[in-house]
C-alpha atoms as a PDB file:
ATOM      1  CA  UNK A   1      -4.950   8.146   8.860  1.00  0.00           C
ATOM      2  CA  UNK A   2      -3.351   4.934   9.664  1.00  0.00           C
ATOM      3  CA  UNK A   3      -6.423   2.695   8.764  1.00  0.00           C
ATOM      4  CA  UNK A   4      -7.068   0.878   5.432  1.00  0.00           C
ATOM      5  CA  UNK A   5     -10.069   2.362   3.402  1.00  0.00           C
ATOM      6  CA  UNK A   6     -11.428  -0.381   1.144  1.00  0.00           C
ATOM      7  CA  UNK A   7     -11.020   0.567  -2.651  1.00  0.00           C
ATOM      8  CA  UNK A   8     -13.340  -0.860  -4.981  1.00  0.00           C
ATOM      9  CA  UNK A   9     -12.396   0.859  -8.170  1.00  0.00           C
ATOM     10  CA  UNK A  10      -9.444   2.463 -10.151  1.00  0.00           C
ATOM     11  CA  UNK A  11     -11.071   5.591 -10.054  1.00  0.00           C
ATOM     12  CA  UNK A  12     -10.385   5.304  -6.196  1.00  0.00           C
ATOM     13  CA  UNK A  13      -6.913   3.984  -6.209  1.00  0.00           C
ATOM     14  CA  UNK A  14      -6.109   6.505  -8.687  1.00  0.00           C
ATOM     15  CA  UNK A  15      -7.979   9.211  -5.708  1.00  0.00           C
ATOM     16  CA  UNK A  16      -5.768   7.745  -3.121  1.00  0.00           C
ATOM     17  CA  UNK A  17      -2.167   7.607  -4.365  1.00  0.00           C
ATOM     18  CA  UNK A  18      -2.447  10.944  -6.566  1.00  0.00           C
ATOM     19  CA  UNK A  19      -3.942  13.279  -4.436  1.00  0.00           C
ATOM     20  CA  UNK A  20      -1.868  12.801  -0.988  1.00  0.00           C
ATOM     21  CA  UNK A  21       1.757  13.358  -0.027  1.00  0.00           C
ATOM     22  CA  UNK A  22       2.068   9.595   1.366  1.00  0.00           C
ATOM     23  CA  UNK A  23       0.067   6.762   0.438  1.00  0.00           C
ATOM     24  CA  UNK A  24       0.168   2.631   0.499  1.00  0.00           C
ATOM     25  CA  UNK A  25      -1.743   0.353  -1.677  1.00  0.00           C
ATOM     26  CA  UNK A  26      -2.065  -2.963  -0.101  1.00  0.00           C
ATOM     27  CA  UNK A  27      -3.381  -5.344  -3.268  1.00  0.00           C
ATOM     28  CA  UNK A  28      -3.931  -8.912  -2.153  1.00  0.00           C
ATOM     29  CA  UNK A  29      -6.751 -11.577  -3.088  1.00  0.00           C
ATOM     30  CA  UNK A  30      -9.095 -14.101  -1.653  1.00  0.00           C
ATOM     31  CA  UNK A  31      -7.899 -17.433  -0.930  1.00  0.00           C
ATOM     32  CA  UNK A  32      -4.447 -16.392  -1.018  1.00  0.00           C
ATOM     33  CA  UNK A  33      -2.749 -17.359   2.073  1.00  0.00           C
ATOM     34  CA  UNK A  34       0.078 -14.983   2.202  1.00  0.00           C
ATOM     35  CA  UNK A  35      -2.577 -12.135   1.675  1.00  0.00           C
ATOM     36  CA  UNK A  36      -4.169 -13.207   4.535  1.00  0.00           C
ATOM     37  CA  UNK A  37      -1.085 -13.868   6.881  1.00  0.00           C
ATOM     38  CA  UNK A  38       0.820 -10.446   5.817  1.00  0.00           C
ATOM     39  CA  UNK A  39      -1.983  -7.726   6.009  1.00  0.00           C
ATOM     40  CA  UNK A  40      -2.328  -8.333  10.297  1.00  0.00           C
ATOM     41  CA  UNK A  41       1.739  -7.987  10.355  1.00  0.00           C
ATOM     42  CA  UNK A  42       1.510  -5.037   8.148  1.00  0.00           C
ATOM     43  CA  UNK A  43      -1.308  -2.849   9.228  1.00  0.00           C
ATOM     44  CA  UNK A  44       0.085  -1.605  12.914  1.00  0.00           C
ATOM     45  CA  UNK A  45       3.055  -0.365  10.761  1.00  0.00           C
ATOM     46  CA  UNK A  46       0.557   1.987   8.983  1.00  0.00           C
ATOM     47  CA  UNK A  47      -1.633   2.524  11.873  1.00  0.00           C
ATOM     48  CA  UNK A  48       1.272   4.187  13.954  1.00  0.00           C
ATOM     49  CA  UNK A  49       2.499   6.244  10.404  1.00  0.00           C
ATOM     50  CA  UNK A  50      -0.708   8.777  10.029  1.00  0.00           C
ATOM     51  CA  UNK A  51       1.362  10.438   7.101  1.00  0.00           C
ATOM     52  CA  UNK A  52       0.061   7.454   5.144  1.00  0.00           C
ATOM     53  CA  UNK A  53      -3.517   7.495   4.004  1.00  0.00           C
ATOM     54  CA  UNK A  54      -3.658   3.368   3.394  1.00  0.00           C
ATOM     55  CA  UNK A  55      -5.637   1.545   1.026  1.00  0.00           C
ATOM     56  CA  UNK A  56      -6.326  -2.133   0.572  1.00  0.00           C
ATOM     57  CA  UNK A  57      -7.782  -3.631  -2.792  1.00  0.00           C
ATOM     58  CA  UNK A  58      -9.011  -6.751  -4.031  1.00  0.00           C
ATOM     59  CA  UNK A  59      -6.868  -7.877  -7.392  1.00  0.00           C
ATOM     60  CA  UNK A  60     -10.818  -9.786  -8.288  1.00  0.00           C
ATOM     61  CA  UNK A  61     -12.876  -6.533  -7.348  1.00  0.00           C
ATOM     62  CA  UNK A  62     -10.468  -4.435  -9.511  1.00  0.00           C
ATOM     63  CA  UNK A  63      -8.815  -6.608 -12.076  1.00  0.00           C
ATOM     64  CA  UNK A  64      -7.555  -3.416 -13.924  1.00  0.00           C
ATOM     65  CA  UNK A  65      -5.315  -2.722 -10.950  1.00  0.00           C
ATOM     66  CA  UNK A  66      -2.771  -5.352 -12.619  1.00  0.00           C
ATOM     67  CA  UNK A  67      -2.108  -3.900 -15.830  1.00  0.00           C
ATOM     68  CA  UNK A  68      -2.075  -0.335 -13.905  1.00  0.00           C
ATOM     69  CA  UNK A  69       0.628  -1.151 -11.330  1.00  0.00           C
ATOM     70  CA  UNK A  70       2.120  -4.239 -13.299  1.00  0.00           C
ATOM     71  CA  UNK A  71       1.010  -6.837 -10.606  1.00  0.00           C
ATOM     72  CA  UNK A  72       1.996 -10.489 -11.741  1.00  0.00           C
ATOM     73  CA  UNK A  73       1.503 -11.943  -8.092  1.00  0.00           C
ATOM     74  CA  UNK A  74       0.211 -11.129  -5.196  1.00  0.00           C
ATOM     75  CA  UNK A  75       0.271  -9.365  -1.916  1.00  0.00           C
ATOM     76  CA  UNK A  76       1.466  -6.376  -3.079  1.00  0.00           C
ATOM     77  CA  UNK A  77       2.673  -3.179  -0.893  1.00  0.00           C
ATOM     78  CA  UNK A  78       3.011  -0.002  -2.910  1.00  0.00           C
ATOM     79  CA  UNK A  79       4.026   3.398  -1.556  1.00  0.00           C
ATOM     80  CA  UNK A  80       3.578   6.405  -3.076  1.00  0.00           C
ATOM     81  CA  UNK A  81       5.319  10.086  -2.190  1.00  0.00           C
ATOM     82  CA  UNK A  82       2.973  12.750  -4.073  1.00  0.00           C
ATOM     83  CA  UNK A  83       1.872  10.246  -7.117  1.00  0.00           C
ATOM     84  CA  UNK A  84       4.864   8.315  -7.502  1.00  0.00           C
ATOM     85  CA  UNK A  85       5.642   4.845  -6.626  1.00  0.00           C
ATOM     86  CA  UNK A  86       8.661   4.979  -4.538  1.00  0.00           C
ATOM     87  CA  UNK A  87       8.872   1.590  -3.001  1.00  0.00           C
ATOM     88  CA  UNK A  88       7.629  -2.071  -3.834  1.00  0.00           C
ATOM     89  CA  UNK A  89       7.532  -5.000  -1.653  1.00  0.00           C
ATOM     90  CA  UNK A  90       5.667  -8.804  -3.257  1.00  0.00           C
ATOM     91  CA  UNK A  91       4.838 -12.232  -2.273  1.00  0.00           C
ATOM     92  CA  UNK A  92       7.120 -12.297   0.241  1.00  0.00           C
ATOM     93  CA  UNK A  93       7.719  -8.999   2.198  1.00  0.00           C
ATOM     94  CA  UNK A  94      10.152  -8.708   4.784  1.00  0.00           C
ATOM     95  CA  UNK A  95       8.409  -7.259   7.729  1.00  0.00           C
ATOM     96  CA  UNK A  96      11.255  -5.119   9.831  1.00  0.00           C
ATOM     97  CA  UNK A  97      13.072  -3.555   6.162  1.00  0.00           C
ATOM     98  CA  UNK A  98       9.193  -2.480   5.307  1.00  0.00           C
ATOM     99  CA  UNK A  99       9.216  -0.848   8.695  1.00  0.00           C
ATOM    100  CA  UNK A 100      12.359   0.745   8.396  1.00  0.00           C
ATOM    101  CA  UNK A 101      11.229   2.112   4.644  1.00  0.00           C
ATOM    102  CA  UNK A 102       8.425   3.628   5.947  1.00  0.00           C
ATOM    103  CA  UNK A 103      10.074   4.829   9.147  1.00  0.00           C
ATOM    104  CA  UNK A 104      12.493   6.808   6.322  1.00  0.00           C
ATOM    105  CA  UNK A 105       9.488   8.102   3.837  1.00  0.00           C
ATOM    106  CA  UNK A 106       7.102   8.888   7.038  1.00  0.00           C
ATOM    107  CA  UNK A 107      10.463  11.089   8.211  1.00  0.00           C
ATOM    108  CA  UNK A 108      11.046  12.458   4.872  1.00  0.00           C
ATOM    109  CA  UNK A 109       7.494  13.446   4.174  1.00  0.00           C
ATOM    110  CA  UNK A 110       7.085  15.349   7.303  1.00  0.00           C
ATOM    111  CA  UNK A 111      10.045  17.141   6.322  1.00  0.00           C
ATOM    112  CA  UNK A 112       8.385  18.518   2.938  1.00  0.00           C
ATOM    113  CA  UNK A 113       6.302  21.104   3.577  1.00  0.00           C
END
């Protein structure tokens, strides 16, 4: 898919990460600056990865998203093989070790089925 689908509930989160073989959750908030700065360096990463169906939350629209994912700070990137959380990445996220993680789950999930 490659694009981020705004979430606006847990009941969507929940639809995204659970029901496909790759998924990242990109949870962020307004006014934070690092939200702001990371989500145009991380987006062409997803974009050219279509295994990944990508979503992008807002921590105020969905305030239960912290106690589901244990999110103390903020951006978050979460990604998800079939329902599980198999990578996180906070704060500060290292742009070209992100690429190369998703580089090895986009290669791995290909090779599933």
């Amino acid at each position: 898919m490659g694009t981020f689908q705004e979430l606006t509930s847990i009941e969507a989160v929940k639809e995204l990460y659970l029901t496909q073989p790759a998924s990242v959750l990109y949870i962020s908030s307004p006014g934070c600056a690092v939200c702001a700065s990371l989500f145009p360096q991380i987006e062409p990463i997803f974009a050219a990865h279509p295994e990944f169906r990508a979503g992008r939350v807002d921590l105020t629209d969905v305030p239960q998203i912290a106690g589901e994912f244990s999110v103390f700070t903020v951006p978050v990137v979460l990604l998800f093989v079939k329902g599980k959380e198999v990578h996180r990445e906070a704060r500060i996220v290292p742009i070209e070790p992100l690429k190369r993680k998703v580089e090895q789950i986009g290669q791995f999930v290909l090779t599933m089925d």
